[in-house]
Protein backbone atom coordinates (compact mmCIF):
# COMPACT_ATOMS: atom_id res chain seq x y z
CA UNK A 1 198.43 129.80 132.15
CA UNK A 2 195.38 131.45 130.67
CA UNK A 3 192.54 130.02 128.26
CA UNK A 4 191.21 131.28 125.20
CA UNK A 5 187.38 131.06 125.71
CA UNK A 6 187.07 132.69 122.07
CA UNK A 7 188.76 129.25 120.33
CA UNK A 8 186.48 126.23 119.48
CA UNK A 9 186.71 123.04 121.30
CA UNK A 10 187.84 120.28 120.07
CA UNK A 11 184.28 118.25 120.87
CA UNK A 12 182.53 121.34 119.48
CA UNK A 13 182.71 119.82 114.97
CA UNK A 14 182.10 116.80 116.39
CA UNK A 15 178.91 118.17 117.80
CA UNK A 16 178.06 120.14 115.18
CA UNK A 17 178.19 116.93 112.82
CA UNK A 18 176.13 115.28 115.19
CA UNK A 19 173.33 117.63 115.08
CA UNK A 20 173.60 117.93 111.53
CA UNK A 21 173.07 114.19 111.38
CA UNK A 22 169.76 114.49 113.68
CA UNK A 23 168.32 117.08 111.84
CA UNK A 24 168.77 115.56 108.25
CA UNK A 25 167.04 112.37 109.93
CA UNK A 26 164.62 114.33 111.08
CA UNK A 27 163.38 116.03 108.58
CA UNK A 28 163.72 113.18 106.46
CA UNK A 29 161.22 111.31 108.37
CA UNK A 30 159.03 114.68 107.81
CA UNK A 31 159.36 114.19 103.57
CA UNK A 32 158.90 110.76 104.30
CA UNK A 33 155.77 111.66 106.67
CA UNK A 34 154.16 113.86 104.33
CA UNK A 35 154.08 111.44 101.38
CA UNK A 36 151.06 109.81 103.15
CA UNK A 37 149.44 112.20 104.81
CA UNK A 38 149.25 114.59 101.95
CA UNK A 39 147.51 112.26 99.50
CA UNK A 40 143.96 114.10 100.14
CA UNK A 41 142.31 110.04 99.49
CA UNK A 42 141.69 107.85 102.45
CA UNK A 43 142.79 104.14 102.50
CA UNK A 44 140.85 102.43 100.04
CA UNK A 45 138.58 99.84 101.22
CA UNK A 46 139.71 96.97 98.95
CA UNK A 47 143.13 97.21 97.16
CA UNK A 48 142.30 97.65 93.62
CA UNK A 49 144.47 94.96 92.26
CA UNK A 50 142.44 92.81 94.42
CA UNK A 51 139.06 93.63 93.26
CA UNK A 52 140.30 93.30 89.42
CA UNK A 53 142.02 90.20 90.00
CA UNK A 54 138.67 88.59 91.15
CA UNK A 55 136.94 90.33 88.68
CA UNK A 56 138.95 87.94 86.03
CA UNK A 57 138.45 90.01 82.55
CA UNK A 58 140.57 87.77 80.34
CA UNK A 59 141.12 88.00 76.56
CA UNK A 60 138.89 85.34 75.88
CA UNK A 61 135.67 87.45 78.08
CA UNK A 62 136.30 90.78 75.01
CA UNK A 63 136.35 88.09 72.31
CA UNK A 64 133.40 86.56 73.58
CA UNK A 65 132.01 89.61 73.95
CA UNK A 66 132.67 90.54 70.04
CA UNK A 67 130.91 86.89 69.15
CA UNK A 68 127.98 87.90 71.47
CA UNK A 69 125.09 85.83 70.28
CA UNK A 70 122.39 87.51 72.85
CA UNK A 71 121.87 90.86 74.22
CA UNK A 72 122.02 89.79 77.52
CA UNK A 73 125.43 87.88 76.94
CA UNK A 74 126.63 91.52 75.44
CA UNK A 75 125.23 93.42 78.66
CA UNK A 76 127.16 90.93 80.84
CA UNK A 77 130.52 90.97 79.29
CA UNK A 78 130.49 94.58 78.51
CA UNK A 79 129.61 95.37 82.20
CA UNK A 80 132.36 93.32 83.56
CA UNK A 81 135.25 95.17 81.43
CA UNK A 82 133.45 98.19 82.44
CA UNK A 83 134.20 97.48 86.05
CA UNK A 84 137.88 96.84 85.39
CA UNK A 85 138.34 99.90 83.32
CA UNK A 86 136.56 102.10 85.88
CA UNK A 87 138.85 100.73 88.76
CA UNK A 88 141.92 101.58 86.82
CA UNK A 89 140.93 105.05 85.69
CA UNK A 90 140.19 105.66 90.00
CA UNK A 91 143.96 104.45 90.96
CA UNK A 92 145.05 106.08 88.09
CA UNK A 93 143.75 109.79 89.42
CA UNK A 94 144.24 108.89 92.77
CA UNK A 95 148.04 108.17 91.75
CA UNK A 96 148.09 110.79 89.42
CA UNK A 97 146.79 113.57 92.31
CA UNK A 98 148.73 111.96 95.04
CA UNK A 99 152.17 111.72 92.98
CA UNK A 100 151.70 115.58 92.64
CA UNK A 101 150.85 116.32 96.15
CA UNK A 102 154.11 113.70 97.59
CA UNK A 103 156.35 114.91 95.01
CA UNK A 104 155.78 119.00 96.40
CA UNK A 105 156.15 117.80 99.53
CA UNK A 106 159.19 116.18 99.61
CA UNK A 107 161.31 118.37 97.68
CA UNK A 108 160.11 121.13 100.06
CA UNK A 109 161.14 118.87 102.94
CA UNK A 110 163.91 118.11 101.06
CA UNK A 111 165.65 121.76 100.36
CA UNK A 112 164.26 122.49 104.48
CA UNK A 113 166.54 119.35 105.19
CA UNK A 114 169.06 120.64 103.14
CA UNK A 115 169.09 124.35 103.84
CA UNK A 116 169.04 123.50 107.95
CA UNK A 117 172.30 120.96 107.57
CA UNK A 118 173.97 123.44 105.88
CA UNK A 119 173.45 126.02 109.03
CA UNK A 120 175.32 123.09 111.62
CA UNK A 121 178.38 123.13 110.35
CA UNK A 122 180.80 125.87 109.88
CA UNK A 123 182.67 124.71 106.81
CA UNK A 124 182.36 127.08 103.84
CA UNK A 125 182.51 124.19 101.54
CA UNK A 126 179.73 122.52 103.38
CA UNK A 127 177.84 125.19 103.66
CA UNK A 128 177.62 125.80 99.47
CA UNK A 129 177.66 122.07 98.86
CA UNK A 130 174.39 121.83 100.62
CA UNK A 131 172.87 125.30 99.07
CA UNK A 132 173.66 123.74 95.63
CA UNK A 133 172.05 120.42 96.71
CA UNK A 134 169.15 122.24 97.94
CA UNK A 135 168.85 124.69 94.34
CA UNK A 136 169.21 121.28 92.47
CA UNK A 137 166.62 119.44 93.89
CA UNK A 138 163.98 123.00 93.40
CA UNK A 139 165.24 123.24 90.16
CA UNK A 140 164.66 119.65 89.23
CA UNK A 141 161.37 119.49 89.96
CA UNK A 142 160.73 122.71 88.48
CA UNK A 143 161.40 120.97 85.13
CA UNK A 144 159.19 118.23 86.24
CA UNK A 145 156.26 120.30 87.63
CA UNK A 146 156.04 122.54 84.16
CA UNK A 147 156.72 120.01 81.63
CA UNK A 148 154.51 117.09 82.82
CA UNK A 149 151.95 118.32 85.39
CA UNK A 150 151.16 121.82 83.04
CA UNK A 151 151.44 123.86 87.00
CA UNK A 152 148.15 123.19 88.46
CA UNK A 153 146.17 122.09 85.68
CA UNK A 154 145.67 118.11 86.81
CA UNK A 155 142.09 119.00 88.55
CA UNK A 156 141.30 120.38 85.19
CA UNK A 157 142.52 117.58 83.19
CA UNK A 158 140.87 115.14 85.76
CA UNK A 159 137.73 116.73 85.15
CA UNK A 160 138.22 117.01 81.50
CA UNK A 161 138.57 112.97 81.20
CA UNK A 162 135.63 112.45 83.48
CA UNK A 163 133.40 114.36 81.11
CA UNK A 164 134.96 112.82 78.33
CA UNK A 165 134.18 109.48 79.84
CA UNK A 166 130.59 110.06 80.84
CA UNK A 167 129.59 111.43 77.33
CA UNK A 168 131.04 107.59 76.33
CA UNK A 169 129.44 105.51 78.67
CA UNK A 170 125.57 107.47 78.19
CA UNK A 171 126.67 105.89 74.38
CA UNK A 172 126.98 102.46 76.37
CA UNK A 173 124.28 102.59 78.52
CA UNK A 174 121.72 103.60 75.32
CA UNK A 175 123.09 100.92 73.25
CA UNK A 176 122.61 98.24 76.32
CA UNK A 177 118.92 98.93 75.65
CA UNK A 178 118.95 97.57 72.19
CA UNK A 179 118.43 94.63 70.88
CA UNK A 180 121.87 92.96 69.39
CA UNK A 181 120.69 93.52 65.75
CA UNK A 182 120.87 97.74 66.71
CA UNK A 183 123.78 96.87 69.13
CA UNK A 184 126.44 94.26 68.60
CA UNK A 185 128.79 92.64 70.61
CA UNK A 186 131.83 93.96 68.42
CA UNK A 187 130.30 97.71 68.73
CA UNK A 188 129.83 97.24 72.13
CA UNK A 189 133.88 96.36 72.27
CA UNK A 190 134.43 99.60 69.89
CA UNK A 191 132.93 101.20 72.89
CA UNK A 192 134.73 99.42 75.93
CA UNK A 193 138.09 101.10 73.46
CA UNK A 194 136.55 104.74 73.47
CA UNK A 195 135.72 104.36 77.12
CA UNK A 196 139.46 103.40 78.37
CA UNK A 197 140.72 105.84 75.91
CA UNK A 198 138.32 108.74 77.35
CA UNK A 199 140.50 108.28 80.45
CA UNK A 200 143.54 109.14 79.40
CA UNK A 201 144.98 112.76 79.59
CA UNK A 202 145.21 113.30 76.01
CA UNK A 203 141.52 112.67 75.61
CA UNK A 204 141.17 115.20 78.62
CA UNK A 205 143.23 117.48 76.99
CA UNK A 206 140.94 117.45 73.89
CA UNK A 207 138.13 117.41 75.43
CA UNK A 208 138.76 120.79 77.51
CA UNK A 209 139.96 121.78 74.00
CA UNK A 210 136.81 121.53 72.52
CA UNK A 211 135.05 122.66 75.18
CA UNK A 212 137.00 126.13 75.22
CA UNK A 213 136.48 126.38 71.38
CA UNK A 214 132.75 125.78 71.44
CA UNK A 215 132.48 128.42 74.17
CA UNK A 216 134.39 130.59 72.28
CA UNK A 217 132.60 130.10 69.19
CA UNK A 218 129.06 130.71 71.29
CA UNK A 219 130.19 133.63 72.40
CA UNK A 220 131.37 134.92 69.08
CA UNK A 221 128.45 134.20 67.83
CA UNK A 222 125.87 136.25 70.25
CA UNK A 223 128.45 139.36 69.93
CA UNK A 224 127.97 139.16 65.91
CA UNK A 225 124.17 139.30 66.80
CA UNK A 226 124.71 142.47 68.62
CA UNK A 227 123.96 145.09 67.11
CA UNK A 228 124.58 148.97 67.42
CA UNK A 229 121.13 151.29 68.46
CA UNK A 230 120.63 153.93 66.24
CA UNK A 231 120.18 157.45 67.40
CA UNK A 232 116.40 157.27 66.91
CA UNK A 233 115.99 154.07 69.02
CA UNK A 234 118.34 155.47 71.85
CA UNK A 235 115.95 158.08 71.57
CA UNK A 236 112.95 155.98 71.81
CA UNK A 237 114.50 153.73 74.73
CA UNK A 238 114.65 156.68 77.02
CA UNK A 239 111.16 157.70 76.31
CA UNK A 240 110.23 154.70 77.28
CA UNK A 241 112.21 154.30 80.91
CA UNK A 242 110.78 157.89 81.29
CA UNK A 243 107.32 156.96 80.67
CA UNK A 244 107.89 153.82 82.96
CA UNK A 245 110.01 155.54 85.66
CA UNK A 246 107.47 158.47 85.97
CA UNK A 247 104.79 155.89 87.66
CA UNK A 248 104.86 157.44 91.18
CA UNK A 249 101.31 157.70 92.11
CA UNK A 250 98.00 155.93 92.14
CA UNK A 251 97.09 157.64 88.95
CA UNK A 252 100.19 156.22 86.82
CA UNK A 253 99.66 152.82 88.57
CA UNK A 254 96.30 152.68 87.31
CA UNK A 255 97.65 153.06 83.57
CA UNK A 256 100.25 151.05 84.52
CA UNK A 257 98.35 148.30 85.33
CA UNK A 258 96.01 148.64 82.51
CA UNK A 259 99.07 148.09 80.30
CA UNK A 260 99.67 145.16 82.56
CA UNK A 261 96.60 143.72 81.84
CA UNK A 262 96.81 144.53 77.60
CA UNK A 263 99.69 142.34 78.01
CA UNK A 264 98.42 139.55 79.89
CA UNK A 265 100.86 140.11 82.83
CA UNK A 266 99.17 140.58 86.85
CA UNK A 267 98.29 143.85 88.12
CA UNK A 268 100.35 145.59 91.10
CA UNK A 269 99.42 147.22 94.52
CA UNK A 270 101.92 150.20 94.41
CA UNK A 271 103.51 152.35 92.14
CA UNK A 272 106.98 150.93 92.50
CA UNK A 273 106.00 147.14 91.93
CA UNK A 274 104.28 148.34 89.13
CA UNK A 275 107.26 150.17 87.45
CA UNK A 276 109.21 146.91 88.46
CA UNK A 277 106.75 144.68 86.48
CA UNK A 278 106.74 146.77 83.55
CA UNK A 279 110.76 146.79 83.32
CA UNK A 280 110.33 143.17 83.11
CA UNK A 281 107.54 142.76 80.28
CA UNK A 282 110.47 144.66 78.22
CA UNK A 283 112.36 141.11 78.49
CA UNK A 284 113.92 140.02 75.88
CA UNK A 285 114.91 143.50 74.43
CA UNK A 286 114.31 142.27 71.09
CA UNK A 287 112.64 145.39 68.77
CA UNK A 288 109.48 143.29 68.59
CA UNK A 289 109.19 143.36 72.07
CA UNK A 290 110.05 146.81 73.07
CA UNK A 291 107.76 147.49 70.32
CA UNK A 292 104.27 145.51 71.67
CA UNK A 293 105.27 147.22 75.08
CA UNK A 294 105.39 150.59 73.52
CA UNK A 295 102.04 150.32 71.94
CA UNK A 296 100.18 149.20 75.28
CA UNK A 297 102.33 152.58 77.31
CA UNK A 298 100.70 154.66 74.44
CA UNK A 299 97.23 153.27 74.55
CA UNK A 300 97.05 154.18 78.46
CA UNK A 301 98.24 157.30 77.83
CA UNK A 302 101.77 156.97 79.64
CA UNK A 303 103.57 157.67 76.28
CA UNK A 304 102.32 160.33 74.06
């Protein structure tokens, strides 16, 4: 009696399943493994809820604060909810960084986990059940990652609410300095409102709005000051780089530094530090400058 060496065992699907098993735990423990050491934070040295809970800002602290009948009594109260509201906004990007970072990793360990299962066993239905797991759980957070985390733009956002809350708290800190006549306690609460609401994306997302449209309108604004040289001034422009570039002796660095001197700049050893210096008086290249520069070439004798 012969044996078929080509035909499966009967231990062989067992063993298959069993390394299937292994390597889902396995790489499980990798997504689960990569959620903390992907974070890009350290530990933090005091658990947040701790430090606010000891910190005690109660309802009755912001309507104190409102009713404020000192400046000092102001400073105090507004400092404290300043300390809560800065600890929040700090778990809040830590979270808000870290969720991105976990969430990429495990649905990469997650499809990895998938993908390799699906290569131990030999069933066809296995096989596509685990490819369609795997193209689910990409094409989830695919969703997720373009609808609520804008594909990469969270360090821009983050840095967006950080500006917008410095630009409240210099507001804060100037109206700490006055006396509660200038500075009351129930502005200083409108303020401790505009400061937790500067760290929120929205605000971030406005304030990187803004920021592109005043850039934009800046640099609108220098191009409709440019404006187009005439033939004549072309014309003149090259005389002058001609008269400046044609320093390459002791003679033209002699009228080059008198010109130097007309304009109240320092006088230059060689020829070529001389033509450099000269480039530079032309700075700005406004026509009243290029102009004063022209007259002092001419009254040398470098320009005719």
């Amino acid at each position: 009696m012969t044996t078929d060496c080509s035909a499966p065992s009967r231990t062989q699907p067992a063993a298959l399943a069993r390394g299937a098993r292994i390597g889902a735990c396995l790489l499980l423990a990798l997504a689960l493994g990569a959620c903390s050491s992907l974070r890009g934070t350290p530990q933090r040295y005091q658990a947040t809820d701790a430090i606010v809970a000891k910190i005690n800002l109660t309802a009755d602290d912001l309507a104190e604060l409102a009713a404020a009948d000192s400046d000092i009594e102001r400073n105090r109260l507004q400092d404290k909810a300043l300390a809560v509201i800065d600890l929040q906004f700090h778990a809040f990007v830590r979270d808000l960084v870290a969720d991105r970072a976990d969430s990429a990793a495990a649905t990469a360990a997650t499809t990895l986990g998938a993908s390799t299962a699906g290569a131990f066993v030999d069933s066809v239905k296995a096989k596509t059940n685990y490819a369609l797991f795997a193209a689910g759980v990409v094409g989830a957070f695919g969703i997720v990652d373009k609808n609520y985390y804008y594909e990469k733009t969270v360090p821009a956002l983050v840095a967006g609410m950080r500006a917008a809350r410095a630009n409240v708290l210099l507001r804060v800190r100037q109206g700490q300095v006055k006396l509660l006549a200038e500075y009351n306690g129930v502005a200083a609460l409108q303020d401790l409102e505009d400061y937790y609401a500067a760290g929120s994306v929205l605000a971030a997302i406005a304030e990187v709005t803004a920021r592109a449209d005043a850039d934009a309108e800046r640099a609108l604004g220098e191009v409709r000051e440019l404006t187009v040289p005439t033939a004549p001034e072309i014309d003149r422009n090259k005389k002058i780089s001609s008269a400046i570039f044609g320093i390459k002796d002791d003679a033209g660095r002699a009228k080059g530094n008198a010109a130097l001197k007309a304009l109240g700049l320092p006088q230059q050893a060689t020829p070529q530090a001389t033509r450099a210096a000269l480039v530079a008086a032309l700075r700005p290249r406004t026509p009243e400058r290029i102009a004063v520069v022209e007259k002092e070439l001419k009254a040398v004798g470098l320009l005719p």
